[in-house]
C-alpha atoms as a PDB file:
ATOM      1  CA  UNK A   1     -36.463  33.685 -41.906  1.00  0.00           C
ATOM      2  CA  UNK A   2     -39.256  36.414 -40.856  1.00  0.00           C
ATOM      3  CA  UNK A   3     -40.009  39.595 -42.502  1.00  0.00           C
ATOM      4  CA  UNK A   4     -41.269  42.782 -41.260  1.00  0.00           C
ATOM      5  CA  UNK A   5     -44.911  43.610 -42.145  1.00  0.00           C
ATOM      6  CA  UNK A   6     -44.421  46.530 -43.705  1.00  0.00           C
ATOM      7  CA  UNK A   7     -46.760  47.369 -46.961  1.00  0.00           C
ATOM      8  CA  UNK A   8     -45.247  48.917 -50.161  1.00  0.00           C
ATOM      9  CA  UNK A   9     -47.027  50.723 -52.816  1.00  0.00           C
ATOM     10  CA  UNK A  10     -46.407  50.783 -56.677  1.00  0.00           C
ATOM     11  CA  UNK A  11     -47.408  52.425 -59.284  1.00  0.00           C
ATOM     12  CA  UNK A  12     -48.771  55.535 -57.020  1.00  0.00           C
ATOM     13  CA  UNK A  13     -47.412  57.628 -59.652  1.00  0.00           C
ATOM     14  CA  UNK A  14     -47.010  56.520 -64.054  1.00  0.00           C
ATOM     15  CA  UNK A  15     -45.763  58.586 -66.842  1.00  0.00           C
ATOM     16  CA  UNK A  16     -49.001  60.128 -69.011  1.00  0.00           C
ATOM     17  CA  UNK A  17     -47.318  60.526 -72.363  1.00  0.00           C
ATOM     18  CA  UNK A  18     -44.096  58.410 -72.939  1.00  0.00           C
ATOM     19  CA  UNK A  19     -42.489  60.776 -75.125  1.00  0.00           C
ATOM     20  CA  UNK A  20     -42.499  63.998 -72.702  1.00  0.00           C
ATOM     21  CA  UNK A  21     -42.052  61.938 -69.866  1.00  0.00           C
ATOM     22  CA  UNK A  22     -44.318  63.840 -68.161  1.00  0.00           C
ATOM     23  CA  UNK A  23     -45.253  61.762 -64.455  1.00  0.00           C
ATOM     24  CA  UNK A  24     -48.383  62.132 -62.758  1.00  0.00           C
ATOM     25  CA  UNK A  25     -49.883  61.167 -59.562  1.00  0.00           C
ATOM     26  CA  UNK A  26     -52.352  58.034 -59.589  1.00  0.00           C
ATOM     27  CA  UNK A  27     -55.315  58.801 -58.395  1.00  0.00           C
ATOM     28  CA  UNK A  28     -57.372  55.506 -59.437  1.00  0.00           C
ATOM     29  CA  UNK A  29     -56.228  55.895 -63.637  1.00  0.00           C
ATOM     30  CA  UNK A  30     -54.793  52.788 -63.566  1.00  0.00           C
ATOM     31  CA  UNK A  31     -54.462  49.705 -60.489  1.00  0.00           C
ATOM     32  CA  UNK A  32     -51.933  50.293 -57.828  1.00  0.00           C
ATOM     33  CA  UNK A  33     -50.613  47.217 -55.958  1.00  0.00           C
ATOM     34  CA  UNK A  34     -49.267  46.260 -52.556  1.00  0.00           C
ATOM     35  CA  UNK A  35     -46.290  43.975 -51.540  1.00  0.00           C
ATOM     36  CA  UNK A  36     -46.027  42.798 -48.073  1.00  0.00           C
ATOM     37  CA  UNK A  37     -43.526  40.927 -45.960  1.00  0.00           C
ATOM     38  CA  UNK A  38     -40.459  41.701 -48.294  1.00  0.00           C
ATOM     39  CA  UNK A  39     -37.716  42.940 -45.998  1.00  0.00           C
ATOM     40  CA  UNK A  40     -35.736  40.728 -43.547  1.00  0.00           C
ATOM     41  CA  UNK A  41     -36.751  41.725 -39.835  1.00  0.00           C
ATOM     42  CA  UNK A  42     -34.399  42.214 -37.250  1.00  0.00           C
ATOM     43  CA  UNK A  43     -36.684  40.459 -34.644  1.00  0.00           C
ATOM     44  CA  UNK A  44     -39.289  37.992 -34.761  1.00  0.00           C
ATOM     45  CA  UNK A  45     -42.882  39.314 -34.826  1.00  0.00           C
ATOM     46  CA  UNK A  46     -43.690  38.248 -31.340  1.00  0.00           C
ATOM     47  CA  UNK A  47     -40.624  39.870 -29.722  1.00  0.00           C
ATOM     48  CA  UNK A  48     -41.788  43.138 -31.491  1.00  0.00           C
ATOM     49  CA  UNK A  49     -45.417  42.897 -30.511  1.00  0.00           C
ATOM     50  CA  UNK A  50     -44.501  42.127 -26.873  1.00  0.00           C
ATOM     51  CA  UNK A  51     -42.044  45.578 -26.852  1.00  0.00           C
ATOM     52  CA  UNK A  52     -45.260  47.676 -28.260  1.00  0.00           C
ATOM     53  CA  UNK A  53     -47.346  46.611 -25.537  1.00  0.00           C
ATOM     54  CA  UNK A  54     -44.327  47.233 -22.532  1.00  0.00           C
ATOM     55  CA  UNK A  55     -44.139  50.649 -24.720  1.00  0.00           C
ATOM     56  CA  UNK A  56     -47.905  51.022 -23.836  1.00  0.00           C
ATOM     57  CA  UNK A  57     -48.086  49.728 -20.490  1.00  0.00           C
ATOM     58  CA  UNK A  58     -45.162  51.892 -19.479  1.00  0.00           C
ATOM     59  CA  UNK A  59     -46.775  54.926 -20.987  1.00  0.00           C
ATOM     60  CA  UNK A  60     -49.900  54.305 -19.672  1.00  0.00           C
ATOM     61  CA  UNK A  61     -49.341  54.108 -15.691  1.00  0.00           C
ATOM     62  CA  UNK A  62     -51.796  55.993 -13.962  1.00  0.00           C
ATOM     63  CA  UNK A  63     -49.900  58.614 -11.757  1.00  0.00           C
ATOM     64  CA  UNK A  64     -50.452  57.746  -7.883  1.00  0.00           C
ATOM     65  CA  UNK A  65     -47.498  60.100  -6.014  1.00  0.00           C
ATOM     66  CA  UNK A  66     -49.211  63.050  -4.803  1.00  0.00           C
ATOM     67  CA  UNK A  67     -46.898  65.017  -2.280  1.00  0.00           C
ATOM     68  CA  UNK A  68     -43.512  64.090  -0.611  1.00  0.00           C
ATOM     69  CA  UNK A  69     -41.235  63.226  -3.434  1.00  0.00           C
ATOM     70  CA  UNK A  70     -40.114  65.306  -6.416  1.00  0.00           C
ATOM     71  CA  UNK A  71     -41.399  62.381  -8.786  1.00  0.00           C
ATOM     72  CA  UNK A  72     -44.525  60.388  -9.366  1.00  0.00           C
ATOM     73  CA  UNK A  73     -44.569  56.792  -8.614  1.00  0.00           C
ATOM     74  CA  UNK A  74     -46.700  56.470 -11.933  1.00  0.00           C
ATOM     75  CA  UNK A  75     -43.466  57.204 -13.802  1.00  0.00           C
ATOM     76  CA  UNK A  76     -42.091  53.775 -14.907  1.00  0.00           C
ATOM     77  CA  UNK A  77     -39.222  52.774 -12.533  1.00  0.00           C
ATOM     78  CA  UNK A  78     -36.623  49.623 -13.996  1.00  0.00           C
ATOM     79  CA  UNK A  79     -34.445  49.009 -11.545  1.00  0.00           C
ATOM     80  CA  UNK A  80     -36.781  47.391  -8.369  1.00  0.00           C
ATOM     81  CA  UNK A  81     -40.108  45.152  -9.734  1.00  0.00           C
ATOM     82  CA  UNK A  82     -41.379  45.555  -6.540  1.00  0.00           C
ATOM     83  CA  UNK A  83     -42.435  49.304  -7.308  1.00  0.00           C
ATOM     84  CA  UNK A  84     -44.855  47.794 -10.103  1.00  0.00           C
ATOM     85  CA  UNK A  85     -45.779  45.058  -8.374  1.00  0.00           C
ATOM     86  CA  UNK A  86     -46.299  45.651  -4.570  1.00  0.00           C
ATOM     87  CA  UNK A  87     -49.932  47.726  -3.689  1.00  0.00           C
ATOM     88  CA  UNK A  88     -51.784  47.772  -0.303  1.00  0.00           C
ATOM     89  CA  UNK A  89     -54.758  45.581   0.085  1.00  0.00           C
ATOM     90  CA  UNK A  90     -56.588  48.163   2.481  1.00  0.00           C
ATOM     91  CA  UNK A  91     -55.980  51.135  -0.150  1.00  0.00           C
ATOM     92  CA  UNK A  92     -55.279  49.777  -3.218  1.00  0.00           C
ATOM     93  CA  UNK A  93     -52.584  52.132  -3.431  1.00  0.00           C
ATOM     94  CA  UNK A  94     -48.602  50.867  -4.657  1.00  0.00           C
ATOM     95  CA  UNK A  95     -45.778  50.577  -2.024  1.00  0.00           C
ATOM     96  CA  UNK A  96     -42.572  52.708  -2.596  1.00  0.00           C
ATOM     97  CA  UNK A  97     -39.779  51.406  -1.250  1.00  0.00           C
ATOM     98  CA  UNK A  98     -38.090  53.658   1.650  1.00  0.00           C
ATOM     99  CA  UNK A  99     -35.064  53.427   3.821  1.00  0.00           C
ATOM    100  CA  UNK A 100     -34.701  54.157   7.785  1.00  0.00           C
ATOM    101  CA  UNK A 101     -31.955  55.793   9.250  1.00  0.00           C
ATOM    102  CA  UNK A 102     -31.478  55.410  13.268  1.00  0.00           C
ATOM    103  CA  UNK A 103     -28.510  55.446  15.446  1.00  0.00           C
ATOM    104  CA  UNK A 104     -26.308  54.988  12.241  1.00  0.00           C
ATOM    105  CA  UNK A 105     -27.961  51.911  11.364  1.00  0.00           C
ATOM    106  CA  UNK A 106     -30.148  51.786   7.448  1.00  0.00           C
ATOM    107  CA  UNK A 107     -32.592  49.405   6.997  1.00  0.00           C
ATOM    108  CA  UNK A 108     -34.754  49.206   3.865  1.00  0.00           C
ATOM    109  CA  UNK A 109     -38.485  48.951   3.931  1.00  0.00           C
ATOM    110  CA  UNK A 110     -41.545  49.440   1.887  1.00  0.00           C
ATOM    111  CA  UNK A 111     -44.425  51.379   2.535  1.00  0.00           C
ATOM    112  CA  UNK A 112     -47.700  51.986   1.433  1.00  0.00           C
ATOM    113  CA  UNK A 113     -47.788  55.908  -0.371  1.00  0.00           C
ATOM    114  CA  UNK A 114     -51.026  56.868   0.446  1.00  0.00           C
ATOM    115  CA  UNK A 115     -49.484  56.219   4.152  1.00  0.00           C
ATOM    116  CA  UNK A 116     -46.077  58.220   3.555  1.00  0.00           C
ATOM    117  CA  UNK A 117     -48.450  61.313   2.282  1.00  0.00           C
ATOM    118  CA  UNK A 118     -51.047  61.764   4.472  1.00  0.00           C
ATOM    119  CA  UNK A 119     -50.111  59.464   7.358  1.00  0.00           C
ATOM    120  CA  UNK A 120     -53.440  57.226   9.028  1.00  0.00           C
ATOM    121  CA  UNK A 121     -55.858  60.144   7.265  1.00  0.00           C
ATOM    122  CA  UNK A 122     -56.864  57.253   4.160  1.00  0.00           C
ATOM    123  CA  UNK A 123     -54.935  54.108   4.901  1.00  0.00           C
ATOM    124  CA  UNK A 124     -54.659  53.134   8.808  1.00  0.00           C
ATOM    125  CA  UNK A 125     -54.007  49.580   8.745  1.00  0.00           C
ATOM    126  CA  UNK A 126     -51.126  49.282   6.182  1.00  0.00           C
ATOM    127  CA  UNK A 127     -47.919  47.849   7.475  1.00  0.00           C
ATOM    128  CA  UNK A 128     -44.414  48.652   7.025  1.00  0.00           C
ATOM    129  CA  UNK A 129     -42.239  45.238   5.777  1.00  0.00           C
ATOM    130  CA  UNK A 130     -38.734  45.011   5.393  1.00  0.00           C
ATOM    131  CA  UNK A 131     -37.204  44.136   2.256  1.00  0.00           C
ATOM    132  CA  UNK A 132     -35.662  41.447   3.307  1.00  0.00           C
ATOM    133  CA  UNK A 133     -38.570  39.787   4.790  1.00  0.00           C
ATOM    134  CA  UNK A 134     -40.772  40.505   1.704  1.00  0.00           C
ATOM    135  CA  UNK A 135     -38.495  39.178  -0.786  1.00  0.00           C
ATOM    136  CA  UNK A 136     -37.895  35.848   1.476  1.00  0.00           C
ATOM    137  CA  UNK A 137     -41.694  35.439   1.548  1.00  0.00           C
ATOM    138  CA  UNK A 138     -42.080  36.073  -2.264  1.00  0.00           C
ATOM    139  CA  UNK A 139     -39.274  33.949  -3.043  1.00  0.00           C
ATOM    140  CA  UNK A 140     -40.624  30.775  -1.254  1.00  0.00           C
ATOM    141  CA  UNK A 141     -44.328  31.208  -3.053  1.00  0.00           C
ATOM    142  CA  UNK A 142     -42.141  31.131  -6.443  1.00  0.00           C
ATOM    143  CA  UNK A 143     -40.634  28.218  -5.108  1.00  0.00           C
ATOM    144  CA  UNK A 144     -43.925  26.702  -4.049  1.00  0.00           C
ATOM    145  CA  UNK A 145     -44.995  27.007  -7.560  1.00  0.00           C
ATOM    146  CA  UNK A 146     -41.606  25.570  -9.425  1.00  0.00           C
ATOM    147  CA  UNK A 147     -42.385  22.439  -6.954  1.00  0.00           C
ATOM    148  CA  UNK A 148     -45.829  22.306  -8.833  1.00  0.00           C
ATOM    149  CA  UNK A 149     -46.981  18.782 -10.631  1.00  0.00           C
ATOM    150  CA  UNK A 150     -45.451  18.630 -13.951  1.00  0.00           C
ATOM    151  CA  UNK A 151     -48.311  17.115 -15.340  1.00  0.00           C
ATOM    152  CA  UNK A 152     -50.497  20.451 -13.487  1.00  0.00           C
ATOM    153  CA  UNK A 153     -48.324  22.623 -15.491  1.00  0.00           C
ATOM    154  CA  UNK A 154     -48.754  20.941 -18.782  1.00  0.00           C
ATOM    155  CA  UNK A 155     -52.162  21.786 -18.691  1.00  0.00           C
ATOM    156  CA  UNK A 156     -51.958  25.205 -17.784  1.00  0.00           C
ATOM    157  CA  UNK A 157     -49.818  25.751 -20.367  1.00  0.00           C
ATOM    158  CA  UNK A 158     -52.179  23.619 -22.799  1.00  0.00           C
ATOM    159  CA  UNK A 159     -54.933  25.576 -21.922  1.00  0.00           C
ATOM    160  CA  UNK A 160     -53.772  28.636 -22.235  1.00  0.00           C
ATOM    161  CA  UNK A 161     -52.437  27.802 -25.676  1.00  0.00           C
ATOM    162  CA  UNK A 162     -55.842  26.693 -26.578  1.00  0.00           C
ATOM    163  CA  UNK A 163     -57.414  30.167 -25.341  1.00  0.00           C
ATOM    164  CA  UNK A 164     -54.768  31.943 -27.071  1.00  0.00           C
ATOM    165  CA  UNK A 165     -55.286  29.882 -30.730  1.00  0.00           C
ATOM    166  CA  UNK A 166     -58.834  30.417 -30.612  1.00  0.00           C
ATOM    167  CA  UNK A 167     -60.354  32.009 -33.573  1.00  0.00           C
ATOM    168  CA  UNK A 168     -63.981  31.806 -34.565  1.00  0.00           C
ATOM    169  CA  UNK A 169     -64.086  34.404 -37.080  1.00  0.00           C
ATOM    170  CA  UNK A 170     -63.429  31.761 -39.668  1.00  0.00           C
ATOM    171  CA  UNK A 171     -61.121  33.778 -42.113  1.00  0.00           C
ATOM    172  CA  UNK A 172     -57.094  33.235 -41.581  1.00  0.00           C
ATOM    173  CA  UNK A 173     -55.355  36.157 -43.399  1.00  0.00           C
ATOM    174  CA  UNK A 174     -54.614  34.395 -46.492  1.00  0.00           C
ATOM    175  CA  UNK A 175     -58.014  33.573 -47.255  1.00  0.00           C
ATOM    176  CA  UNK A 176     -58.901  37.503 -46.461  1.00  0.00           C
ATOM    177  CA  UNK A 177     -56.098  38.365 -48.689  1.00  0.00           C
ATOM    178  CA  UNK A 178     -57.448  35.664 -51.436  1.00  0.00           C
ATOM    179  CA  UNK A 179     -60.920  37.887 -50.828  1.00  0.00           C
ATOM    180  CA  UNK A 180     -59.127  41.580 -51.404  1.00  0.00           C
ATOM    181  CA  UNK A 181     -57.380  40.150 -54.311  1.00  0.00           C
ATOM    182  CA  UNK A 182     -60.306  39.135 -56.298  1.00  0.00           C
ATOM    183  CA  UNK A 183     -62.204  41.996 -55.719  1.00  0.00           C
ATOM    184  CA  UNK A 184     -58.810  43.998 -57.149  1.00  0.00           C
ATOM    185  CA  UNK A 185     -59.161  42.427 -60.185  1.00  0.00           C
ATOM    186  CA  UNK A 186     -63.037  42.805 -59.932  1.00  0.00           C
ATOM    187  CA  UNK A 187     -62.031  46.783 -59.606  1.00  0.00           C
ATOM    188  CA  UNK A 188     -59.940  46.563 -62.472  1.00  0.00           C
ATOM    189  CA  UNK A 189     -61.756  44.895 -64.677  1.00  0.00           C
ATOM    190  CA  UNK A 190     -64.989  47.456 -64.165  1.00  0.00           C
ATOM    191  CA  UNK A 191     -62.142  50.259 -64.830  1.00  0.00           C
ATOM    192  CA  UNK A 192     -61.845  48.734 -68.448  1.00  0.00           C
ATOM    193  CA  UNK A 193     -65.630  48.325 -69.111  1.00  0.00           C
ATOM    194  CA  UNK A 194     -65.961  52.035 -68.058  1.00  0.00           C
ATOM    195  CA  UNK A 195     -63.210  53.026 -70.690  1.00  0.00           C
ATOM    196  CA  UNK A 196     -65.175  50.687 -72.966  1.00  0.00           C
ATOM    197  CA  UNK A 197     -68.667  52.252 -72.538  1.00  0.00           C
ATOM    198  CA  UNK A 198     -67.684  55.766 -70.976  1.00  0.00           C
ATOM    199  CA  UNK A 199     -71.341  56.853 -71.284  1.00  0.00           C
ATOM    200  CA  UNK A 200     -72.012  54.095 -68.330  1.00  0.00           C
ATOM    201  CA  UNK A 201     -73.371  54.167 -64.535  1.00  0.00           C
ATOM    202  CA  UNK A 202     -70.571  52.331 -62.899  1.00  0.00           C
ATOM    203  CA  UNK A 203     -70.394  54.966 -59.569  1.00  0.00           C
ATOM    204  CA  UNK A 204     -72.162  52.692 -57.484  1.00  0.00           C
ATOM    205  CA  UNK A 205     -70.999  48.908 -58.660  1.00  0.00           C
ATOM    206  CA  UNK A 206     -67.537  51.020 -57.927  1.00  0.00           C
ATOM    207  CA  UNK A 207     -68.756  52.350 -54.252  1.00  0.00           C
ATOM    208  CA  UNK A 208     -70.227  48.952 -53.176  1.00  0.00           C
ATOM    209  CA  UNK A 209     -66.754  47.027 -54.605  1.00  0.00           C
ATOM    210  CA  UNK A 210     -64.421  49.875 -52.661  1.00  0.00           C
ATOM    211  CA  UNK A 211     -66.846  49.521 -49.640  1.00  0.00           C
ATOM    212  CA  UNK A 212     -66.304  45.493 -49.215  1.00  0.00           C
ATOM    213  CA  UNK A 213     -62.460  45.923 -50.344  1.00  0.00           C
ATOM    214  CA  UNK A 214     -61.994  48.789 -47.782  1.00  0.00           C
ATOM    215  CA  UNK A 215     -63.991  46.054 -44.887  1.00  0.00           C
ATOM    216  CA  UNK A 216     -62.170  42.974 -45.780  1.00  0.00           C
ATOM    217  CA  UNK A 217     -58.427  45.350 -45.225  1.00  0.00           C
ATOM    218  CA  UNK A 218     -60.071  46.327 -42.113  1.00  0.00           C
ATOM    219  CA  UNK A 219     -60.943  42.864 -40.978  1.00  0.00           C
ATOM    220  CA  UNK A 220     -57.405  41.657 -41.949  1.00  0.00           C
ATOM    221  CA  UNK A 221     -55.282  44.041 -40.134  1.00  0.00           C
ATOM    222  CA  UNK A 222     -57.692  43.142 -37.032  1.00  0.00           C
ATOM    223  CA  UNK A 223     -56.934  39.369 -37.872  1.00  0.00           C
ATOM    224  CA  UNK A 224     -52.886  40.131 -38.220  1.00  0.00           C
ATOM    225  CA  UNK A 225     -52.981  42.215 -34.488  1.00  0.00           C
ATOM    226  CA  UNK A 226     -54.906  39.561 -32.601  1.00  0.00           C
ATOM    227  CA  UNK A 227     -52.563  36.744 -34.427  1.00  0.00           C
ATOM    228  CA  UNK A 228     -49.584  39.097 -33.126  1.00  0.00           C
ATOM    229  CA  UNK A 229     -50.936  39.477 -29.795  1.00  0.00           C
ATOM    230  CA  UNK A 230     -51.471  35.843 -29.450  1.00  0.00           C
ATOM    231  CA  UNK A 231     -47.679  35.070 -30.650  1.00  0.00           C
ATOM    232  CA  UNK A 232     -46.286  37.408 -28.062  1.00  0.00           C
ATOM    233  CA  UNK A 233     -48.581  36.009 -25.376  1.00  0.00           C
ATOM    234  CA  UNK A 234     -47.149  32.657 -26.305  1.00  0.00           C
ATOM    235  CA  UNK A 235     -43.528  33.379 -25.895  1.00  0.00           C
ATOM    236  CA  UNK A 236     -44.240  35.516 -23.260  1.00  0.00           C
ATOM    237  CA  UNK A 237     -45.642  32.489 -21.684  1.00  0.00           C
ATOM    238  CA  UNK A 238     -43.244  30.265 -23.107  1.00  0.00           C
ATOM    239  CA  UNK A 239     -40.636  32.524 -21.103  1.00  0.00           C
ATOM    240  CA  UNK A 240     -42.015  32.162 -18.084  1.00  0.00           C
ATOM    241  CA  UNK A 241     -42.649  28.826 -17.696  1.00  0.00           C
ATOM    242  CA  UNK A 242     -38.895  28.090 -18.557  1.00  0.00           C
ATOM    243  CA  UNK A 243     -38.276  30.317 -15.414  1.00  0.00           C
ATOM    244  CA  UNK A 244     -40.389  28.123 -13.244  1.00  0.00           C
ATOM    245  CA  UNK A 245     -39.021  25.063 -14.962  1.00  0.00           C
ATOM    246  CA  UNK A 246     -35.409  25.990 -14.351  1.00  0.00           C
ATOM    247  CA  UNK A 247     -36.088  27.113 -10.851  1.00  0.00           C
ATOM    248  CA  UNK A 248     -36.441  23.385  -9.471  1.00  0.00           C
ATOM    249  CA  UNK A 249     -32.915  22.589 -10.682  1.00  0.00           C
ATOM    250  CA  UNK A 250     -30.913  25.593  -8.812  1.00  0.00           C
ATOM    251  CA  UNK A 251     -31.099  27.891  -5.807  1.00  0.00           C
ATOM    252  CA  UNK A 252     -33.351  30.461  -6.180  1.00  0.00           C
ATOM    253  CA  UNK A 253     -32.264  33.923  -4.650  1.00  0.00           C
ATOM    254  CA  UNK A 254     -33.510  37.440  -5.447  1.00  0.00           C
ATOM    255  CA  UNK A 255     -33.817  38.725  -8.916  1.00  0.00           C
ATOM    256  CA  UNK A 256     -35.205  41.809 -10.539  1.00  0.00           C
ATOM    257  CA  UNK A 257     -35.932  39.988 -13.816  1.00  0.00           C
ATOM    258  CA  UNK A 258     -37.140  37.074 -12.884  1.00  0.00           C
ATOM    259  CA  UNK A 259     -39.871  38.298 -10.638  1.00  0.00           C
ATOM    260  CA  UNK A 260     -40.615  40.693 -13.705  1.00  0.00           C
ATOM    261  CA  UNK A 261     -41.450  38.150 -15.615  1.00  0.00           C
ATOM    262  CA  UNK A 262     -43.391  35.765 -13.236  1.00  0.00           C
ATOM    263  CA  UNK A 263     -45.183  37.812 -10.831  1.00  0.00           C
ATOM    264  CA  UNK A 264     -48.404  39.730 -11.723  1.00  0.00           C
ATOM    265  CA  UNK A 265     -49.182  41.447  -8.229  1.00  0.00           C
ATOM    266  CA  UNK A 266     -48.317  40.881  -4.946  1.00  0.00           C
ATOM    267  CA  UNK A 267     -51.096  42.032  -2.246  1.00  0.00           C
ATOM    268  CA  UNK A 268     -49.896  43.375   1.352  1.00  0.00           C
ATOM    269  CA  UNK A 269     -52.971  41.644   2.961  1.00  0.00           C
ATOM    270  CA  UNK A 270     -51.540  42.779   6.992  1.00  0.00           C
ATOM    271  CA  UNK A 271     -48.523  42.898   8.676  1.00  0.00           C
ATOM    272  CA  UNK A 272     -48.283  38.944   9.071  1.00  0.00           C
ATOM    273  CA  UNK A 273     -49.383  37.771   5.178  1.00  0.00           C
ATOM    274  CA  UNK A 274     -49.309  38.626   1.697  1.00  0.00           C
ATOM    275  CA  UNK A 275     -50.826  37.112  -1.426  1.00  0.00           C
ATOM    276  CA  UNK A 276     -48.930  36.966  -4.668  1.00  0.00           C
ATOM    277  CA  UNK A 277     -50.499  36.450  -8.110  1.00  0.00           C
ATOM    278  CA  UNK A 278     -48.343  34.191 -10.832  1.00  0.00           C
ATOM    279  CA  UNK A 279     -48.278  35.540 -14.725  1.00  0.00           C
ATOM    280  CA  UNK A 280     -49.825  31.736 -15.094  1.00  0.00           C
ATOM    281  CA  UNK A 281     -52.926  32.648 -13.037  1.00  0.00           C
ATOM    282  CA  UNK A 282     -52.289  31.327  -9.651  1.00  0.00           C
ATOM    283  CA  UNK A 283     -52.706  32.766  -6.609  1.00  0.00           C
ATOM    284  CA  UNK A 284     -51.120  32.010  -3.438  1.00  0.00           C
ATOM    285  CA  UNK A 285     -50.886  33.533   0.433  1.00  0.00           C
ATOM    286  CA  UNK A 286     -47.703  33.314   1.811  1.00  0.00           C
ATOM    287  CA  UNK A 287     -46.230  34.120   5.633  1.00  0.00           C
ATOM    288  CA  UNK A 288     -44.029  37.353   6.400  1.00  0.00           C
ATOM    289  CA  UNK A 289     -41.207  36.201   8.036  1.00  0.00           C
END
């Protein structure tokens, strides 16, 4: 079962005098503790950290529409992946995707914004492609890669779980947590020579305790995120590789999703090739048409 990471505080308040009842707020009279990972979770922590950093990513598009539409192409779009994906290799600029009306007869195509703004004035050698012809092109480089060695994608996906367990720091978060609980009781039990020996100098055996407490919290909610970042990366990964896996057993035709999840970038490179990056890290050119 997993459990949300969510921290809960006691004792941030205790009754002064037990026979008025009287409550007051803690501020350091007596220890306060912290319990952790006591509530079911709905999803599992990877699932959660993967939907913070779509949240992000989503949020975080640049804004590249300038004129000619009522809204920016930086605005996150669902329903084509081509609109995140597609950019002009001359420009660097995203392709929108446009459709052609003549003599009754639609046809949809993508273009290059910079072009559909300001005509040749910044991008002169981007090409107009046809939907169709893109997504047939696209669709055979995914294919090329499902027909990839078995035994080529075992280590990809070995290697990248290597790079993605890696962890020098030497300090797992139970350990750090070991660390942060010892130096409680450490706190507490300098609060109980002070009440001993009032007359004392504890203030800076008190700062320099706080000080590696409050660095040791730091370093394990640094520890937790990178752990969380590396689980989503793994099922994101995970994921995709049981998309390329699954391609070799059925016809592959067009799917939003799918090309979601394993394309990184595809690169307009003329009006006879384009190159399209894989979410595993290769790279391939592919023919238009």
């Amino acid at each position: 079962m997993h459990f949300i990471n969510i921290k809960h505080r006691f004792q941030k308040t205790f009754v002064e005098d037990c026979l008025t009842h009287k409550t007051k707020i803690n501020n350091g009279e007596l220890p306060q503790y912290y319990v952790e990972n006591n509530h079911p979770a709905i999803i599992d922590r990877p699932t959660w950290q993967r939907v913070q950093e779509e949240l992000a990513r989503r949020g975080g598009k640049r804004k590249v529409k300038e004129v000619g539409t009522k809204t920016r192409q930086g605005k996150y779009s669902g329903k084509y992946a081509l609109t995140e994906l597609l950019v002009c290799d001359s420009c660097g600029k995203p392709y929108r995707r446009v459709t052609w009306s003549k003599n009754g007869q639609k046809k949809v195509v993508w273009r290059c914004i910079s072009r559909l703004d300001f005509g040749k004035k910044y991008c002169a050698d981007s090409p107009s492609i046809e939907e169709s012809v893109l997504q047939g092109s696209i669709l055979e480089a995914l294919t090329e890669q499902a027909k990839t060695d078995p035994a080529i994608l075992d280590a990809i996906k070995q290697d990248i779980g290597i790079a993605l367990a890696g962890d020098d720091s030497g300090d797992d978060p139970y350990t750090l947590g070991a660390k942060i609980a010892a130096l409680d009781a450490r706190i507490d039990s300098l609060y109980e020579r002070q009440k001993e020996n009032p007359q004392g100098d504890y203030g800076g055996e008190f700062e320099r305790l706080y000080a590696e407490r409050n660095g040791l919290i730091d370093k394990l909610a640094q520890t937790k995120a990178t752990a969380a970042h590396a689980g989503a990366e793994q099922a994101r990964l995970t994921e995709l590789f049981t998309v390329v896996d699954g391609i070799r057993n059925r016809p592959l035709e067009w799917s939003e999703p799918v090309i979601r999840q394993t394309v990184e970038r595809v690169r307009v490179l003329g009006k006879e090739r384009i190159s399209v990056s894989f979410r595993m890290g290769c790279e391939v050119e592919m023919p238009l048409g």
